[in-house]
N, C-alpha and C. Protein backbone atom coordinates (compact mmCIF):
# COMPACT_ATOMS: atom_id res chain seq x y z
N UNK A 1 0.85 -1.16 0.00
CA UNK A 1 0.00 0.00 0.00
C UNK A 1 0.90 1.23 0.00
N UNK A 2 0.70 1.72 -0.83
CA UNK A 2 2.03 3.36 -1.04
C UNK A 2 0.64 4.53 -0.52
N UNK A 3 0.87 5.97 0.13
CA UNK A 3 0.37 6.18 0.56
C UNK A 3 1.89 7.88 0.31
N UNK A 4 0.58 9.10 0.03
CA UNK A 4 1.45 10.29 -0.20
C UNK A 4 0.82 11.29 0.80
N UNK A 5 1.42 12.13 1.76
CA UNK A 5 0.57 12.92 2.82
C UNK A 5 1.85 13.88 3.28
N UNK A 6 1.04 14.98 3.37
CA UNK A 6 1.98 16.19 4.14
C UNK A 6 1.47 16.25 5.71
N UNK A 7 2.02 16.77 6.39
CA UNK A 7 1.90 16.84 7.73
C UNK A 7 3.31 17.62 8.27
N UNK A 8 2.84 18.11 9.49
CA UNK A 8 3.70 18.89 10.60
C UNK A 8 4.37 18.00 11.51
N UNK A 9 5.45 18.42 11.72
CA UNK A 9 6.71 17.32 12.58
C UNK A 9 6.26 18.07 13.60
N UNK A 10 6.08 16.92 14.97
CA UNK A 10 5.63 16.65 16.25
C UNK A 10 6.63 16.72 17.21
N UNK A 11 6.72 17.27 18.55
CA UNK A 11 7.50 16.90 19.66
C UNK A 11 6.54 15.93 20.78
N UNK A 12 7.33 14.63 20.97
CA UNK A 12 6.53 14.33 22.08
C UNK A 12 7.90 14.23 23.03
N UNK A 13 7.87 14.35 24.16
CA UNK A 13 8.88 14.57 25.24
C UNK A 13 8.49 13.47 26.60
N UNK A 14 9.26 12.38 26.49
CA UNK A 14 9.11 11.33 27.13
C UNK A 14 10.69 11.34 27.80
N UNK A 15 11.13 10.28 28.36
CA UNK A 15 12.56 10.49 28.64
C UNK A 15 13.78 10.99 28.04
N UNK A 16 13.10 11.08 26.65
CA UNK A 16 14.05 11.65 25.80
C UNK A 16 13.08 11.96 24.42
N UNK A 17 13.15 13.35 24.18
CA UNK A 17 12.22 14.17 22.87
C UNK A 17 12.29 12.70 21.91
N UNK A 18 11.34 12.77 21.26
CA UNK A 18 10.97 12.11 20.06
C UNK A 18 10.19 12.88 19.06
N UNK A 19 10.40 12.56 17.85
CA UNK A 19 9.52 13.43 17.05
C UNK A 19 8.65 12.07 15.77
N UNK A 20 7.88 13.12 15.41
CA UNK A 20 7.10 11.93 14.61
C UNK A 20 6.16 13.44 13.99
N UNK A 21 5.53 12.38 12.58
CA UNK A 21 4.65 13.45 11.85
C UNK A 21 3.51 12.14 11.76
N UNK A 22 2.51 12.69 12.26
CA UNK A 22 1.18 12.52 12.62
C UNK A 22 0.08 11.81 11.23
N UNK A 23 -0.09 10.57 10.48
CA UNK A 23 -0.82 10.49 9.71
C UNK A 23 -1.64 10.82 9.26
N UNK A 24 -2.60 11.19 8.78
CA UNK A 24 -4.08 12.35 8.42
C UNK A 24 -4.42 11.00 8.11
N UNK A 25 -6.18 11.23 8.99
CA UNK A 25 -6.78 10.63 9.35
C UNK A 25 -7.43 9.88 7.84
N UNK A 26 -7.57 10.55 6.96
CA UNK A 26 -7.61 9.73 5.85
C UNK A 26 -6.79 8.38 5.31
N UNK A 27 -6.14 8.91 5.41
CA UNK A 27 -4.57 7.73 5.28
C UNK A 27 -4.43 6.38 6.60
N UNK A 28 -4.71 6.89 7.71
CA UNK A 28 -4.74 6.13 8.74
C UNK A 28 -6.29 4.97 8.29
N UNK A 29 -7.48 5.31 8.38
CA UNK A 29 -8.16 4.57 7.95
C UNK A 29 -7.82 3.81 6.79
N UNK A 30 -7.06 4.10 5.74
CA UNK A 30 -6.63 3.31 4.64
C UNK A 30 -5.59 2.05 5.37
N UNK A 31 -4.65 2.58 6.24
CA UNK A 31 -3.96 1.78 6.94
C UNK A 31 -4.42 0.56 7.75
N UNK A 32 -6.18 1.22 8.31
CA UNK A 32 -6.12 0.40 9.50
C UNK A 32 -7.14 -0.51 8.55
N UNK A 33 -7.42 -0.51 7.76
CA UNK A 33 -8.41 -1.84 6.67
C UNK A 33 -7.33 -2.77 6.40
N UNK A 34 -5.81 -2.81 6.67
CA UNK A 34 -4.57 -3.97 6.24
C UNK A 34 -4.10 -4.14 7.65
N UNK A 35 -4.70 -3.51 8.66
CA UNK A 35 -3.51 -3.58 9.34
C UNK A 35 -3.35 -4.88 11.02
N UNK A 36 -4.20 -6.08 10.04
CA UNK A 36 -3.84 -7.34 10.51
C UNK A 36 -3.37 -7.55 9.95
N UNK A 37 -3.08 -7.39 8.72
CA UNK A 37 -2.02 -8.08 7.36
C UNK A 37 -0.52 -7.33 7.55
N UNK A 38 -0.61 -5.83 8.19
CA UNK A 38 0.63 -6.04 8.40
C UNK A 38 1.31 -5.44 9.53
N UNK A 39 0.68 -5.63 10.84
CA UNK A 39 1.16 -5.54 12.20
C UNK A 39 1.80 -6.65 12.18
N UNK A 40 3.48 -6.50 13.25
CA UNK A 40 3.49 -7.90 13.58
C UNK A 40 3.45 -7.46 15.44
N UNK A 41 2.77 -7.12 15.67
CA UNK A 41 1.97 -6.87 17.20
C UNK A 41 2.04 -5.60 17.84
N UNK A 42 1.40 -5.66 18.61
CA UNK A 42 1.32 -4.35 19.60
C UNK A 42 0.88 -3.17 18.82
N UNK A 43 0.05 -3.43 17.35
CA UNK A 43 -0.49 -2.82 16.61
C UNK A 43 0.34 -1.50 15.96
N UNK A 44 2.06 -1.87 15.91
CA UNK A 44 2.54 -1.16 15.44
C UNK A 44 2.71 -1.57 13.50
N UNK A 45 2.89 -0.68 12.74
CA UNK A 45 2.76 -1.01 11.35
C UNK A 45 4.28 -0.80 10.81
N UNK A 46 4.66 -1.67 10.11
CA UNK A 46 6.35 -1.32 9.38
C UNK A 46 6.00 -0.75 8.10
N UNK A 47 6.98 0.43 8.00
CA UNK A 47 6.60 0.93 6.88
C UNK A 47 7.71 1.22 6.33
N UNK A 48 8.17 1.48 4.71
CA UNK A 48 9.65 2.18 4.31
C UNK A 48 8.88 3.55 4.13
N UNK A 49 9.48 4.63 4.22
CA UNK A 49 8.89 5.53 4.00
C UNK A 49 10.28 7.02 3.21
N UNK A 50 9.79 8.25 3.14
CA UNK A 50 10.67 8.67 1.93
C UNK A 50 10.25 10.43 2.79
N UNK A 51 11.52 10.96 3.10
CA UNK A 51 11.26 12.77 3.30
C UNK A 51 12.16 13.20 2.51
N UNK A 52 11.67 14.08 1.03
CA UNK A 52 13.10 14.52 0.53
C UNK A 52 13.59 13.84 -0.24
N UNK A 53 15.00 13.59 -0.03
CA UNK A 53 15.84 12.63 -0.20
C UNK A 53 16.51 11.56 0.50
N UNK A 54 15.37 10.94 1.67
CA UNK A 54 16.06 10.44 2.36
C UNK A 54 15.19 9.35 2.95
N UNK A 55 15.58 8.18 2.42
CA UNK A 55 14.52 6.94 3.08
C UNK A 55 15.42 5.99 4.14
N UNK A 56 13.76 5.77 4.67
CA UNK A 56 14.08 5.20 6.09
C UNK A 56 13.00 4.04 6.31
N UNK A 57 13.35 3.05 7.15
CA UNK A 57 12.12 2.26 7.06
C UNK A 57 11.95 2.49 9.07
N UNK A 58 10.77 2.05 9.52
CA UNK A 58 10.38 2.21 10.96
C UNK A 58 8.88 1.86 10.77
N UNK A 59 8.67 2.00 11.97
CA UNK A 59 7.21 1.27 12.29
C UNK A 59 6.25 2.53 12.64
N UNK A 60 4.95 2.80 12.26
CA UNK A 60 3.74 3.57 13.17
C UNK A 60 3.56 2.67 13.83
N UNK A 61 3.24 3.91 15.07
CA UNK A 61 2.60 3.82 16.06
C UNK A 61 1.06 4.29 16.21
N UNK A 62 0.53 3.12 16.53
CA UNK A 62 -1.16 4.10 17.02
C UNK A 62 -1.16 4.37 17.79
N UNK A 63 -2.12 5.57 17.82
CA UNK A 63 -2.42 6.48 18.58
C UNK A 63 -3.76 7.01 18.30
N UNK A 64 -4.83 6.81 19.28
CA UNK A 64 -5.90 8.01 19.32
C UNK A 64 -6.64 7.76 17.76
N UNK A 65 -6.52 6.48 17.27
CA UNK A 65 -7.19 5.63 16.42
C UNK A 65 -6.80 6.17 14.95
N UNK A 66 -5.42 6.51 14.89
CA UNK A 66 -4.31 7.36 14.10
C UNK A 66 -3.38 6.44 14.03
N UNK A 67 -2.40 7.29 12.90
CA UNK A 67 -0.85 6.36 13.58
C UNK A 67 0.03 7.73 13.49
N UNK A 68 1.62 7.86 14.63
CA UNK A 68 2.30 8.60 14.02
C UNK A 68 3.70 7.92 13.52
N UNK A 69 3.72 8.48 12.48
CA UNK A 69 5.63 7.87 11.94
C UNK A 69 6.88 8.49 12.80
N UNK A 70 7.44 7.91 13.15
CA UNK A 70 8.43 8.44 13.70
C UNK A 70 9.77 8.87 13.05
N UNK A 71 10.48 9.87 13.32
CA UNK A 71 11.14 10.43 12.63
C UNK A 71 12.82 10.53 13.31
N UNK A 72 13.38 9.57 12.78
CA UNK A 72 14.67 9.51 12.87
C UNK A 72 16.06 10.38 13.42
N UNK A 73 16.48 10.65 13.84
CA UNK A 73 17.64 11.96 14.00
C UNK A 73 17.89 11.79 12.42
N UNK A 74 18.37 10.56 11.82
CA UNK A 74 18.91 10.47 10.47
C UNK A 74 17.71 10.93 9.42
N UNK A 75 16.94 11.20 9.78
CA UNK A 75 16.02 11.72 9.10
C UNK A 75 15.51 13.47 9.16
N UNK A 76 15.43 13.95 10.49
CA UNK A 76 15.39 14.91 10.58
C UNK A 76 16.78 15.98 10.09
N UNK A 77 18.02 15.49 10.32
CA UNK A 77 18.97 16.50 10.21
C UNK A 77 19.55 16.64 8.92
N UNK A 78 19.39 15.69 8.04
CA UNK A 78 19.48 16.30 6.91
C UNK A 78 18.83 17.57 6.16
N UNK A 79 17.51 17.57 6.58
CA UNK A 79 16.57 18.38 6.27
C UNK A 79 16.38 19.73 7.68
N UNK A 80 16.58 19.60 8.33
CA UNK A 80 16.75 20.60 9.70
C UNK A 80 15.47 20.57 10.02
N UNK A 81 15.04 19.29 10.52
CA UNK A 81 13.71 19.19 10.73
C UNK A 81 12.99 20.05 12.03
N UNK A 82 12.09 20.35 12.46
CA UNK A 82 11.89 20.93 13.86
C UNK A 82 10.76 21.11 14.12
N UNK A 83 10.01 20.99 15.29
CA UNK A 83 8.70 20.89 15.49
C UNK A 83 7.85 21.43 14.75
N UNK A 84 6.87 21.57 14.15
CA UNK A 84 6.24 22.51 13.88
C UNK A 84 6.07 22.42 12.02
N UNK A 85 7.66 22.06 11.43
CA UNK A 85 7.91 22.00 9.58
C UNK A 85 6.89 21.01 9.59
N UNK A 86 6.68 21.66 8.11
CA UNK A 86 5.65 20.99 7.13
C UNK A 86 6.43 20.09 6.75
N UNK A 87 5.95 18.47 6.37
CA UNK A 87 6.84 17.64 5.58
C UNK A 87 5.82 17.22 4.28
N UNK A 88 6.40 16.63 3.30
CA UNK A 88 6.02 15.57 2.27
C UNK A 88 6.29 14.22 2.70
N UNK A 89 5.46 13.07 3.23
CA UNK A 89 6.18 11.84 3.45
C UNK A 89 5.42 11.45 2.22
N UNK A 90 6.00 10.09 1.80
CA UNK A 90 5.83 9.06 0.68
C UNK A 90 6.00 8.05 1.51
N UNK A 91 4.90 7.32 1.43
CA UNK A 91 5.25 6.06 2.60
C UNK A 91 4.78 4.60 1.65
N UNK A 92 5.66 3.42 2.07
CA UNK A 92 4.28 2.18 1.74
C UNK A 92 4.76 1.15 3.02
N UNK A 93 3.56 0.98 2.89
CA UNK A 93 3.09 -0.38 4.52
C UNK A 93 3.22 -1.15 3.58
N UNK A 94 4.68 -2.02 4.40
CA UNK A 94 4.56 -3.48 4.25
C UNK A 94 3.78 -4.36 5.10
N UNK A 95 2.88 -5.48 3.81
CA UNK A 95 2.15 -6.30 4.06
C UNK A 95 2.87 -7.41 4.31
N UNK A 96 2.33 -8.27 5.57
CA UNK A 96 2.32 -9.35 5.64
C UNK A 96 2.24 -10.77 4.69
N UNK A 97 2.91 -11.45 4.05
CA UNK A 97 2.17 -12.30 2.87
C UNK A 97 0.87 -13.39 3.80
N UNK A 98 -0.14 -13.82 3.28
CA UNK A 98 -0.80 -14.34 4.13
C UNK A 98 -0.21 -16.04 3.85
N UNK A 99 -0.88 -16.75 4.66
CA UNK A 99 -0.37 -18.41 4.20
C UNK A 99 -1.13 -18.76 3.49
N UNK A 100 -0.14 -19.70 2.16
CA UNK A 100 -0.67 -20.25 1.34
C UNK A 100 -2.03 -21.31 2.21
N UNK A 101 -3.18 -21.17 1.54
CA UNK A 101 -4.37 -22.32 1.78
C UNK A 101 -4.14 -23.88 1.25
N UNK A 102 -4.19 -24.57 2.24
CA UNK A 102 -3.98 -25.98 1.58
C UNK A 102 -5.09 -26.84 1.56
């Protein structure tokens, strides 16, 4: 599933800042119709995903019946990322293959 969305880079501040850009809720519902096919638990989703020039693969996280992507140091500093920037992500959720039926 490839999936194209802009969004604002996030601070969440837990033991140590993390940042993430927030899925639009459109996109998240597209997500969550696969996303027994491709959680592998704790309802996080693996995704490769693309800012720029610079791909990265990582998992969403849900949240608040959302997901957010999380955003790398190696991802942010190329681009001088910081709370608040607008991004372009290009993302696709990898699917699970299901088992062959015998």
């Amino acid at each position: 599933m490839d999936l194209v969305f802009a969004g604002h880079v996030i601070e969440w501040r837990g033991p140590s800042p993390y940042y993430f850009v927030p899925v639009p809720d459109e996109q998240s519902a597209d997500i969550q119709e696969v996303a027994t096919r491709a959680s592998y638990g704790w309802g996080v989703i693996p995704v490769e995903a693309r800012i720029g020039d610079v791909a990265f693969t990582t998992s969403l996280f849900p949240k608040d019946g959302a997901y957010l992507l999380p955003l790398k140091t190696a991802v942010r500093t190329p681009h001088a990322l910081s709370p608040g920037d607008e991004v372009t992500v290009e993302m696709t959720v990898r699917l699970t293959p299901r088992p062959a039926r015998t």
